[in-house]
Each structure stands twice: as C-alpha cells, then as structure tokens.
C-alpha atoms as a PDB file:
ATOM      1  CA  UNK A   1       0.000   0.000   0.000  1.00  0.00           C
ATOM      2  CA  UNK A   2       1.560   3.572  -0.936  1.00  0.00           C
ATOM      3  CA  UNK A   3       2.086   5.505   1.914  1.00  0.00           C
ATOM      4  CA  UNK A   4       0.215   8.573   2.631  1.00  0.00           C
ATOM      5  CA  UNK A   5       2.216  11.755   1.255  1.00  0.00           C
ATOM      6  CA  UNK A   6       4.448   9.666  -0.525  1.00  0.00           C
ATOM      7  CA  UNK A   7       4.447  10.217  -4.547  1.00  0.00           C
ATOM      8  CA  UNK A   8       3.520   7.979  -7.104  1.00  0.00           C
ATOM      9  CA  UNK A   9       6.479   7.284  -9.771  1.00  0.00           C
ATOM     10  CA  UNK A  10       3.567   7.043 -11.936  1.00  0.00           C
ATOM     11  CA  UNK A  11       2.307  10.778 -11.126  1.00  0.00           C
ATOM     12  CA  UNK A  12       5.918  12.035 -11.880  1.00  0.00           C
ATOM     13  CA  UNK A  13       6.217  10.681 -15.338  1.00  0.00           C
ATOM     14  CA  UNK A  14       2.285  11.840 -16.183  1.00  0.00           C
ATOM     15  CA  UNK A  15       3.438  15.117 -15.216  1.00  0.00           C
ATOM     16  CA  UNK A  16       6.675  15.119 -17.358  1.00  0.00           C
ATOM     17  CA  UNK A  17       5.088  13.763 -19.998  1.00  0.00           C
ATOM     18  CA  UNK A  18       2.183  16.591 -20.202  1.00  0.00           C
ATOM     19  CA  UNK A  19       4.712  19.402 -19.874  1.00  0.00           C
ATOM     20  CA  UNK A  20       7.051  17.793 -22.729  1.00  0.00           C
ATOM     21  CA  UNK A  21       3.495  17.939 -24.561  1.00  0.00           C
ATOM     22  CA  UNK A  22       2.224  21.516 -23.608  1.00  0.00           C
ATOM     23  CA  UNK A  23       5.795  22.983 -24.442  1.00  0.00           C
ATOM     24  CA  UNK A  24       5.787  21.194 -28.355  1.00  0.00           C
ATOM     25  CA  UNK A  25       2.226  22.606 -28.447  1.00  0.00           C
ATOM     26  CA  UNK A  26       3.486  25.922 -27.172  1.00  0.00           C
ATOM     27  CA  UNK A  27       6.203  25.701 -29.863  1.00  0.00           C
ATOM     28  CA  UNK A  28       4.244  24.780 -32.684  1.00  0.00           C
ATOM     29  CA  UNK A  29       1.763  27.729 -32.093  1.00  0.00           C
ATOM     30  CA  UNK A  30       4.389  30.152 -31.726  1.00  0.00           C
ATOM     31  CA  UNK A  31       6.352  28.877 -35.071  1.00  0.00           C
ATOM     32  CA  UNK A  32       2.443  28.816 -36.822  1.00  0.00           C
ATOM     33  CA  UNK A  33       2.243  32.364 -35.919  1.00  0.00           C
ATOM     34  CA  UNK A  34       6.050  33.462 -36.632  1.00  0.00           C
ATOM     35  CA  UNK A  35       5.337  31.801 -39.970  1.00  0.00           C
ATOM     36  CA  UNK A  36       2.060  34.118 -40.593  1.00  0.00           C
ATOM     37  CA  UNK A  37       4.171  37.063 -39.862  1.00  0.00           C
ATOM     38  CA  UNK A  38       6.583  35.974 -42.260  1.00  0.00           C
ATOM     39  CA  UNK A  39       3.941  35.099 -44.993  1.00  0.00           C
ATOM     40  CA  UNK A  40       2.656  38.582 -44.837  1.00  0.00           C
ATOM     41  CA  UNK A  41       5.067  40.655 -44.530  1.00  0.00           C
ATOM     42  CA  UNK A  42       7.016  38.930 -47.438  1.00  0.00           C
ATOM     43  CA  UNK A  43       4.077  39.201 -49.842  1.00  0.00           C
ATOM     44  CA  UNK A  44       4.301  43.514 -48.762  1.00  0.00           C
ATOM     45  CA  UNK A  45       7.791  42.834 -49.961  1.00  0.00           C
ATOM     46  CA  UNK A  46       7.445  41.362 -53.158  1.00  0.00           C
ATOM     47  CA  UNK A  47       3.698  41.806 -54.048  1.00  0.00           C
ATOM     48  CA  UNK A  48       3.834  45.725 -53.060  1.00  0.00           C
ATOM     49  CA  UNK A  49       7.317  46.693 -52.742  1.00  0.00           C
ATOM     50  CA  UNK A  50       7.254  47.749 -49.399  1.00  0.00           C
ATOM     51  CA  UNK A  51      11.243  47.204 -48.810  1.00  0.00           C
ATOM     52  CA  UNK A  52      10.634  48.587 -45.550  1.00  0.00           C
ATOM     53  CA  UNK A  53       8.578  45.673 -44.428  1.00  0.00           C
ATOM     54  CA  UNK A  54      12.219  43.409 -44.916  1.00  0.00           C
ATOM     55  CA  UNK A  55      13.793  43.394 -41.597  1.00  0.00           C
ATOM     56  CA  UNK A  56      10.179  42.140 -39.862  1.00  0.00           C
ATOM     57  CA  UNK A  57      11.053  39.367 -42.730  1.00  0.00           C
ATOM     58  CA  UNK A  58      14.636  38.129 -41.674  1.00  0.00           C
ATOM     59  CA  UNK A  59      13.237  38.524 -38.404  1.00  0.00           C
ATOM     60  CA  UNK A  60      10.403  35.946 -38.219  1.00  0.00           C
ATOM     61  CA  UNK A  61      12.774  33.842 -40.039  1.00  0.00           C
ATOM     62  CA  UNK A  62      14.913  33.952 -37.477  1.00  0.00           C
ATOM     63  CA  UNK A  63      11.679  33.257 -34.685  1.00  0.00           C
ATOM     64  CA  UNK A  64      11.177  29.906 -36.915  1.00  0.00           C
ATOM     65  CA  UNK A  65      14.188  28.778 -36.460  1.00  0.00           C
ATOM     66  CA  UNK A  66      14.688  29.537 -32.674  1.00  0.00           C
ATOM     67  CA  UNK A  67      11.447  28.485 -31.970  1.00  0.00           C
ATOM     68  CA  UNK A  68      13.011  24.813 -33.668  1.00  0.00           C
ATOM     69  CA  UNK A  69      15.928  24.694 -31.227  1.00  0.00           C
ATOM     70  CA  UNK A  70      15.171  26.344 -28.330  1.00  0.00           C
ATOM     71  CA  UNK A  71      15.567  23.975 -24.988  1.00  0.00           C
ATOM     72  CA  UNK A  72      12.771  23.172 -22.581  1.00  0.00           C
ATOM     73  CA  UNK A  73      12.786  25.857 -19.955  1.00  0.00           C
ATOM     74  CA  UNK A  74      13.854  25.226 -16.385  1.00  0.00           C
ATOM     75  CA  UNK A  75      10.958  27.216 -14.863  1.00  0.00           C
ATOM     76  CA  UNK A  76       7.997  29.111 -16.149  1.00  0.00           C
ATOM     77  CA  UNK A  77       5.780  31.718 -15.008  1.00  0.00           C
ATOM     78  CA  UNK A  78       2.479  30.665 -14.313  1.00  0.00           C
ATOM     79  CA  UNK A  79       1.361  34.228 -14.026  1.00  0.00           C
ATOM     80  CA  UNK A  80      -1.777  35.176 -16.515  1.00  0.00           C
ATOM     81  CA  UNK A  81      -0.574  38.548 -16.568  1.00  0.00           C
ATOM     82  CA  UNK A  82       2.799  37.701 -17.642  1.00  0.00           C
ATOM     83  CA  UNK A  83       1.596  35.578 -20.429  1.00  0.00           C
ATOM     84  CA  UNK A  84      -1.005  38.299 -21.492  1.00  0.00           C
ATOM     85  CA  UNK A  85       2.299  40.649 -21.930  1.00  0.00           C
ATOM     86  CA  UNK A  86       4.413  38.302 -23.583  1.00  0.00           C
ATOM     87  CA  UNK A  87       1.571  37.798 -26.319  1.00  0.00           C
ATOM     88  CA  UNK A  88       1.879  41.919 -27.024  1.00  0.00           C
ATOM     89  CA  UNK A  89       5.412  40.937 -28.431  1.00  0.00           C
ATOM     90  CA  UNK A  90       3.598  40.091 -31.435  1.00  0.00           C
ATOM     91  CA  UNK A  91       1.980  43.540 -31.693  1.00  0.00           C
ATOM     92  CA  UNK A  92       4.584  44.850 -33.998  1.00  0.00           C
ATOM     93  CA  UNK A  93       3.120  42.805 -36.581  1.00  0.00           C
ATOM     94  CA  UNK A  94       0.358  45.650 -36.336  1.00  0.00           C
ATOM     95  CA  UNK A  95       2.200  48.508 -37.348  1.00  0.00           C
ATOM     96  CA  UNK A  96       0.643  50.272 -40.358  1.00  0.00           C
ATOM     97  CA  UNK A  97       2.575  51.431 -43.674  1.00  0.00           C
ATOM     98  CA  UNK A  98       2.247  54.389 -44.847  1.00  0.00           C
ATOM     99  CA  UNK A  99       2.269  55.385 -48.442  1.00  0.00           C
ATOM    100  CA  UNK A 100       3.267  58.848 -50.013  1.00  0.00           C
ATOM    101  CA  UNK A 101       6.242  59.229 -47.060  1.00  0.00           C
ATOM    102  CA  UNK A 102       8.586  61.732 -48.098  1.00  0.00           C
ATOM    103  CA  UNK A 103      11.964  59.431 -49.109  1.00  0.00           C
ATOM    104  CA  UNK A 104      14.297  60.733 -47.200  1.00  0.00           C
ATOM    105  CA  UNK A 105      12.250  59.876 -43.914  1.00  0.00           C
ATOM    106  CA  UNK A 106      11.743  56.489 -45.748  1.00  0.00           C
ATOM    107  CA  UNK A 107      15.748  55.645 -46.541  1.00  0.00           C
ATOM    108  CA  UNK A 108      16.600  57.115 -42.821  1.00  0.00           C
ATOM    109  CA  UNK A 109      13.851  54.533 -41.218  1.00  0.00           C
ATOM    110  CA  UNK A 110      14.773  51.491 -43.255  1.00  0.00           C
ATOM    111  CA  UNK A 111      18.440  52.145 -42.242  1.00  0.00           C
ATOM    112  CA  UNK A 112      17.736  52.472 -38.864  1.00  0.00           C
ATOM    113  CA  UNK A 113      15.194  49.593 -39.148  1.00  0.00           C
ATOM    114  CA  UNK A 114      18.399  47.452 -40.881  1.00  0.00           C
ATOM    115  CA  UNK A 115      20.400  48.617 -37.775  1.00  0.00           C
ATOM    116  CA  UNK A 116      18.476  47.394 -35.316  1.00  0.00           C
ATOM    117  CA  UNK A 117      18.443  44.155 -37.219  1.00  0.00           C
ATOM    118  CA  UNK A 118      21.463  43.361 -37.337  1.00  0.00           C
ATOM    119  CA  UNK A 119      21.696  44.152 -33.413  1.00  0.00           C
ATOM    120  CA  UNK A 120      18.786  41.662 -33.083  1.00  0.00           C
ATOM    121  CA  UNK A 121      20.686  38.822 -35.252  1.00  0.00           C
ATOM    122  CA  UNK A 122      23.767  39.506 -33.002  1.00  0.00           C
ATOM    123  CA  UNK A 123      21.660  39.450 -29.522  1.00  0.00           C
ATOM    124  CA  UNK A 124      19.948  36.088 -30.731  1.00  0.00           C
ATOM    125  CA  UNK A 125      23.040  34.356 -31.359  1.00  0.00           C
ATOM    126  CA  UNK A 126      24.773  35.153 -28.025  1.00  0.00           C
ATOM    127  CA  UNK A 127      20.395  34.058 -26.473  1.00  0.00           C
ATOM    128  CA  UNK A 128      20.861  30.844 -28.796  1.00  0.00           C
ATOM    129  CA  UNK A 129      18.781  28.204 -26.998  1.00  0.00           C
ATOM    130  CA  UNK A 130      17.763  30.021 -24.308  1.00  0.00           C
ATOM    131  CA  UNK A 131      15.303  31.824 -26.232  1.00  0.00           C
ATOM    132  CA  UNK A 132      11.573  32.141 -25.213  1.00  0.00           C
ATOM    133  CA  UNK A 133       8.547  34.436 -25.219  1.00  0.00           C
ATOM    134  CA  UNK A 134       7.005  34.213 -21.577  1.00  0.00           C
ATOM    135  CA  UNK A 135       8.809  34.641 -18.580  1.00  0.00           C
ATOM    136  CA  UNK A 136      11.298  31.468 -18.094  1.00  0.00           C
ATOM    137  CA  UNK A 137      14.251  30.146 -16.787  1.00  0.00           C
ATOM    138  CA  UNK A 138      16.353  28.958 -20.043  1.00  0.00           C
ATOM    139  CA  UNK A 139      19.767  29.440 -18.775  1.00  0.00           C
ATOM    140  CA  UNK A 140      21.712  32.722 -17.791  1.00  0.00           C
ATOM    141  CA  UNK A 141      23.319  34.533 -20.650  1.00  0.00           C
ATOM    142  CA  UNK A 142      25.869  36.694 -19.414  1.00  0.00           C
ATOM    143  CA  UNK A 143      28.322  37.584 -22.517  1.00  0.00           C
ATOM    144  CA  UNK A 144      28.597  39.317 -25.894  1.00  0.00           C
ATOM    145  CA  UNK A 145      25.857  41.905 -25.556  1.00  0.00           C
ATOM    146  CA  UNK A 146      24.363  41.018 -21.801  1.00  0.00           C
ATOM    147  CA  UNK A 147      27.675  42.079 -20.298  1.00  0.00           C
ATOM    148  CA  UNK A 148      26.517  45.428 -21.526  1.00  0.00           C
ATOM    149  CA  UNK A 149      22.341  45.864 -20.662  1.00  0.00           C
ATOM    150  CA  UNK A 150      20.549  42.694 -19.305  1.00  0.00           C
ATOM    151  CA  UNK A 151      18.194  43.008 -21.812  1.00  0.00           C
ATOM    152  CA  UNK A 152      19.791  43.411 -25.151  1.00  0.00           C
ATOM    153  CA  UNK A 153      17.442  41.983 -27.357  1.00  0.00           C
ATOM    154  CA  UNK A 154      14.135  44.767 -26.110  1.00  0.00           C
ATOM    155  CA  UNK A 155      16.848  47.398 -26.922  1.00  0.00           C
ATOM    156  CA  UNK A 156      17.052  45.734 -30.690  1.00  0.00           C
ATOM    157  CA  UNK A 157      13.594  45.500 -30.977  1.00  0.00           C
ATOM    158  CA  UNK A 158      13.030  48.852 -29.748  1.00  0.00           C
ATOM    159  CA  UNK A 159      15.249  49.860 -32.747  1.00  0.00           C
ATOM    160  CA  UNK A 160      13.651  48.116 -35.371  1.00  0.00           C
ATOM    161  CA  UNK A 161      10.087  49.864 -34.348  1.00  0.00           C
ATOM    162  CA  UNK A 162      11.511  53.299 -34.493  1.00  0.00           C
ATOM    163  CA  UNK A 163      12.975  52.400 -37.629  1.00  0.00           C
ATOM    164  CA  UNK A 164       9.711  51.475 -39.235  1.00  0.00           C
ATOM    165  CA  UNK A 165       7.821  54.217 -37.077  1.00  0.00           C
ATOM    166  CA  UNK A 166      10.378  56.847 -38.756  1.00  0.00           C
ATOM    167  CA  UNK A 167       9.702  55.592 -42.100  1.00  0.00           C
ATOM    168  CA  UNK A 168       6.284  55.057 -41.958  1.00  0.00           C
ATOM    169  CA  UNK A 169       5.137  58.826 -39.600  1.00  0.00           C
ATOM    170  CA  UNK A 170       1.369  57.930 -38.482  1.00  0.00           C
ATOM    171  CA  UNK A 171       0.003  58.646 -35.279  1.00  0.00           C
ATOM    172  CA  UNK A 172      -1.353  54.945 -34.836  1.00  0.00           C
ATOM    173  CA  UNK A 173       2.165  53.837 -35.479  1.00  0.00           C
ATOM    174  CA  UNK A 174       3.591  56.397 -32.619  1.00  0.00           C
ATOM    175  CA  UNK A 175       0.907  54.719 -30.257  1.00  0.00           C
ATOM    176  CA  UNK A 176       1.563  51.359 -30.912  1.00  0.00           C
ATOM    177  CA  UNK A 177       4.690  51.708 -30.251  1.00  0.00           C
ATOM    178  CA  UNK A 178       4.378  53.438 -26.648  1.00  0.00           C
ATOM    179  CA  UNK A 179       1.600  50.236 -26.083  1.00  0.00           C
ATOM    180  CA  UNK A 180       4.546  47.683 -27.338  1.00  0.00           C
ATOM    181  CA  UNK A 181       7.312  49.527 -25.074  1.00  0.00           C
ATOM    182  CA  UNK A 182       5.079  49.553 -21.717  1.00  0.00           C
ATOM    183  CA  UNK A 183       4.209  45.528 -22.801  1.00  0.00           C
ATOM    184  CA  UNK A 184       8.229  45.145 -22.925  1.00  0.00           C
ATOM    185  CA  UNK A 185       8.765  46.836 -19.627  1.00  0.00           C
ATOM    186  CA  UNK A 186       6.831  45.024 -17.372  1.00  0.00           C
ATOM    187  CA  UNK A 187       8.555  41.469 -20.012  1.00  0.00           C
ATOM    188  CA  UNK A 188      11.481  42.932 -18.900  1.00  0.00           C
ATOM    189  CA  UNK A 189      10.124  42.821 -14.835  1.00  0.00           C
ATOM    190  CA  UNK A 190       8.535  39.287 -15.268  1.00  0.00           C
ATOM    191  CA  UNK A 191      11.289  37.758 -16.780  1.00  0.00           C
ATOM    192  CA  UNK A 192      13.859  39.052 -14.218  1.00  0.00           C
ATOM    193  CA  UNK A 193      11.801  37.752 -11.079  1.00  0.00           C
ATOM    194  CA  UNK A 194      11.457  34.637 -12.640  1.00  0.00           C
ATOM    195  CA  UNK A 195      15.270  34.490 -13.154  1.00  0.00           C
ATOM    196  CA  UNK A 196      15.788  35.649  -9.584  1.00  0.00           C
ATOM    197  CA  UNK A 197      13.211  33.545  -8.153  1.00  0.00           C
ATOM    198  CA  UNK A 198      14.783  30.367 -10.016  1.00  0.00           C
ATOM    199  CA  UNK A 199      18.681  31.459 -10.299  1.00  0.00           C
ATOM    200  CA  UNK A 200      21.406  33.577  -9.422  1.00  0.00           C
ATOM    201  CA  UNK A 201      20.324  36.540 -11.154  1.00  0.00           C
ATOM    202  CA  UNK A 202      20.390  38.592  -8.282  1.00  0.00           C
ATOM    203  CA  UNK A 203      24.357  38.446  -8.796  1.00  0.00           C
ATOM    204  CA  UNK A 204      24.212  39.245 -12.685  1.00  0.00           C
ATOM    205  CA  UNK A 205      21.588  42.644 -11.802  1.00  0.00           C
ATOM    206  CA  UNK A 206      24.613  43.882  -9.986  1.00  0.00           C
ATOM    207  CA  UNK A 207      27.347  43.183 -12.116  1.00  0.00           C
ATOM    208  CA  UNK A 208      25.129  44.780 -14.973  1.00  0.00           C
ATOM    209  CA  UNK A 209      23.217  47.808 -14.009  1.00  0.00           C
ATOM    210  CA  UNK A 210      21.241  48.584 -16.630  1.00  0.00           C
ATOM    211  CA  UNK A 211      18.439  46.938 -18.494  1.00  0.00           C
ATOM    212  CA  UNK A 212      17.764  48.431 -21.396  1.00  0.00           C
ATOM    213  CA  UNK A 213      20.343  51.828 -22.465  1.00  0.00           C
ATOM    214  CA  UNK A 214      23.247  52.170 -20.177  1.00  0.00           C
ATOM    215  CA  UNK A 215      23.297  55.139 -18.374  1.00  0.00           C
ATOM    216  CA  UNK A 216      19.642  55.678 -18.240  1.00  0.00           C
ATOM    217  CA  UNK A 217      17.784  52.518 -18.061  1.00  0.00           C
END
C-alpha cells in the first residue's frame, strides 16, 4: 500500500510527460504564428514593394528557427498577466505602412530599421537556446551583448520599431509603439523575477546595471 504523502512514480512521469506535450504545443503555435508574420510581410515585400517591411522578414525567419531549437525551460511563469504581456510581443506585426512618405524619412527609417536588425541577429546568437517568449528560466546569458544591458534583445527590438515608425510617420504607429514599449517593460520585470526567483540573477543585476540603455535605463 503507498504511503500517505508519498508520490507515485507514476504521477511524476504523467506530469513530465504533459509538460514535454504543452511545451511542443506551445512551440508549434508560436512557429504557426512566426510563420504568418513571415507570410505577410514577405508578400508587402514582393507583391507591393514595401522594402521597408524586410527586416520584420529576416526577423520571423529567425523566430522559426529559434522556436526549432530552443531547450525546454527550467521554470515558467504561471502568471496570466505575464503571459497576457508576452503575447503583445507580437503587436509589432500591427504597425501600419504608410504610403506617399517623403523618401528621405523612408531611406533614414529602413536604415535604422536594418540597424536594429542586425543588433537583433547579433543578440539572438549570443540568447541561442535560451530563447523564449514568456517569462522562463532557459539558462543565464551573461556575454557578448548582456555584459553590456541585461536586456539586449528589447533594446534591438526597440530599434527596429523606431525604424519602421520613422519611415512610416502615423500617429497609430507612434501609439503602438508606446503600447509595445510599456508591454516590454513590465517582459522585462517578469522575466527578471522569474530568473531571480529560479537562479542567481540577483548576482548578474549587480554586475550589470542597466536593463535596457546604459546610463539611463
């Protein structure tokens, strides 16, 4: 007879087997919806020359394949609220172009759009398989770009949207992007307790002082 408070072998692997389950089905949504992204910003590429659409495209290519290789995480927040922010990192996706933009303001964007790019290709190589979405405990990245700001990768991001806000001027654009940057922040929060809670981040945060731009945030 199995002792009271004791726990079943049986329970264990039930358990392990449902989260190996829920994190392939969490993968395959997220690489279905990467690949959407992808889809229809490459068809404002080529089907309406919108060149300035391009970097989302090399982007979500990139989401694909991280999405592929990333490892199971080590912990991962529970929180609704923290799972209700990490879906607004999709929200660029809902940035509007703008026809008729004067090209200068259109060459400066897509430069600084290609700039922020190539920040985000270097940030996800140093992330490699620690990549994720909601808050989680993947591993501790502390070199290349996180020896600089913890968060390297928001700062990219945050790049790429001026970028396209710059070339594309629209006061729906402006607010989407103060909406994206407030979903980031509190990212930014959840995935640090979540670190601290189930690491030594605590030792990283004071080794690296700043999140997001040194010197100011």
């Amino acid at each position: 007879m199995q002792r009271t408070g004791a726990q079943s072998p049986y329970g264990n692997a039930i358990g392990e087997r449902l989260g190996r389950y829920s994190a392939m089905a969490q993968d395959a949504a997220l690489i279905l919806i990467a690949a959407f992204f992808f889809y229809a910003h490459i068809r404002r590429v080529v089907g309406d020359g919108a060149y300035t659409s391009l970097p989302f495209v090399v982007e979500q290519a990139l989401l694909v394949g991280l999405f592929l290789t990333r490892r199971r995480s080590k912990a991962t927040s529970r929180r609704l609220i923290d799972w209700v922010a990490a879906a607004g990192s999709w929200l660029p996706f809902a940035f509007m172009p703008v026809d008729g933009v004067w090209d200068g303001l259109a060459v400066t964007g897509t430069g600084i759009q290609m700039a922020g790019l190539c920040l985000t290709i270097v940030c996800f190589t140093a992330l490699g398989r620690s990549f994720g979405i909601v808050a989680a405990n993947r591993g501790l990245k502390v070199n290349g770009p996180y020896r600089i700001v913890r968060h390297p990768i928001y700062f990219a991001h945050a790049v790429t949207m001026t970028g396209f806000v710059v070339a594309n001027p629209h006061a729906y654009n402006v607010a989407l992007f103060a909406v994206i940057m407030a979903f980031q922040v509190y990212r930014m929060n959840a995935e640090e307790r979540v670190l601290t809670e189930t690491g030594d981040y605590a030792q990283y945060a004071r080794q690296v002082r700043w999140r997001l731009v040194p010197g100011v945030y």
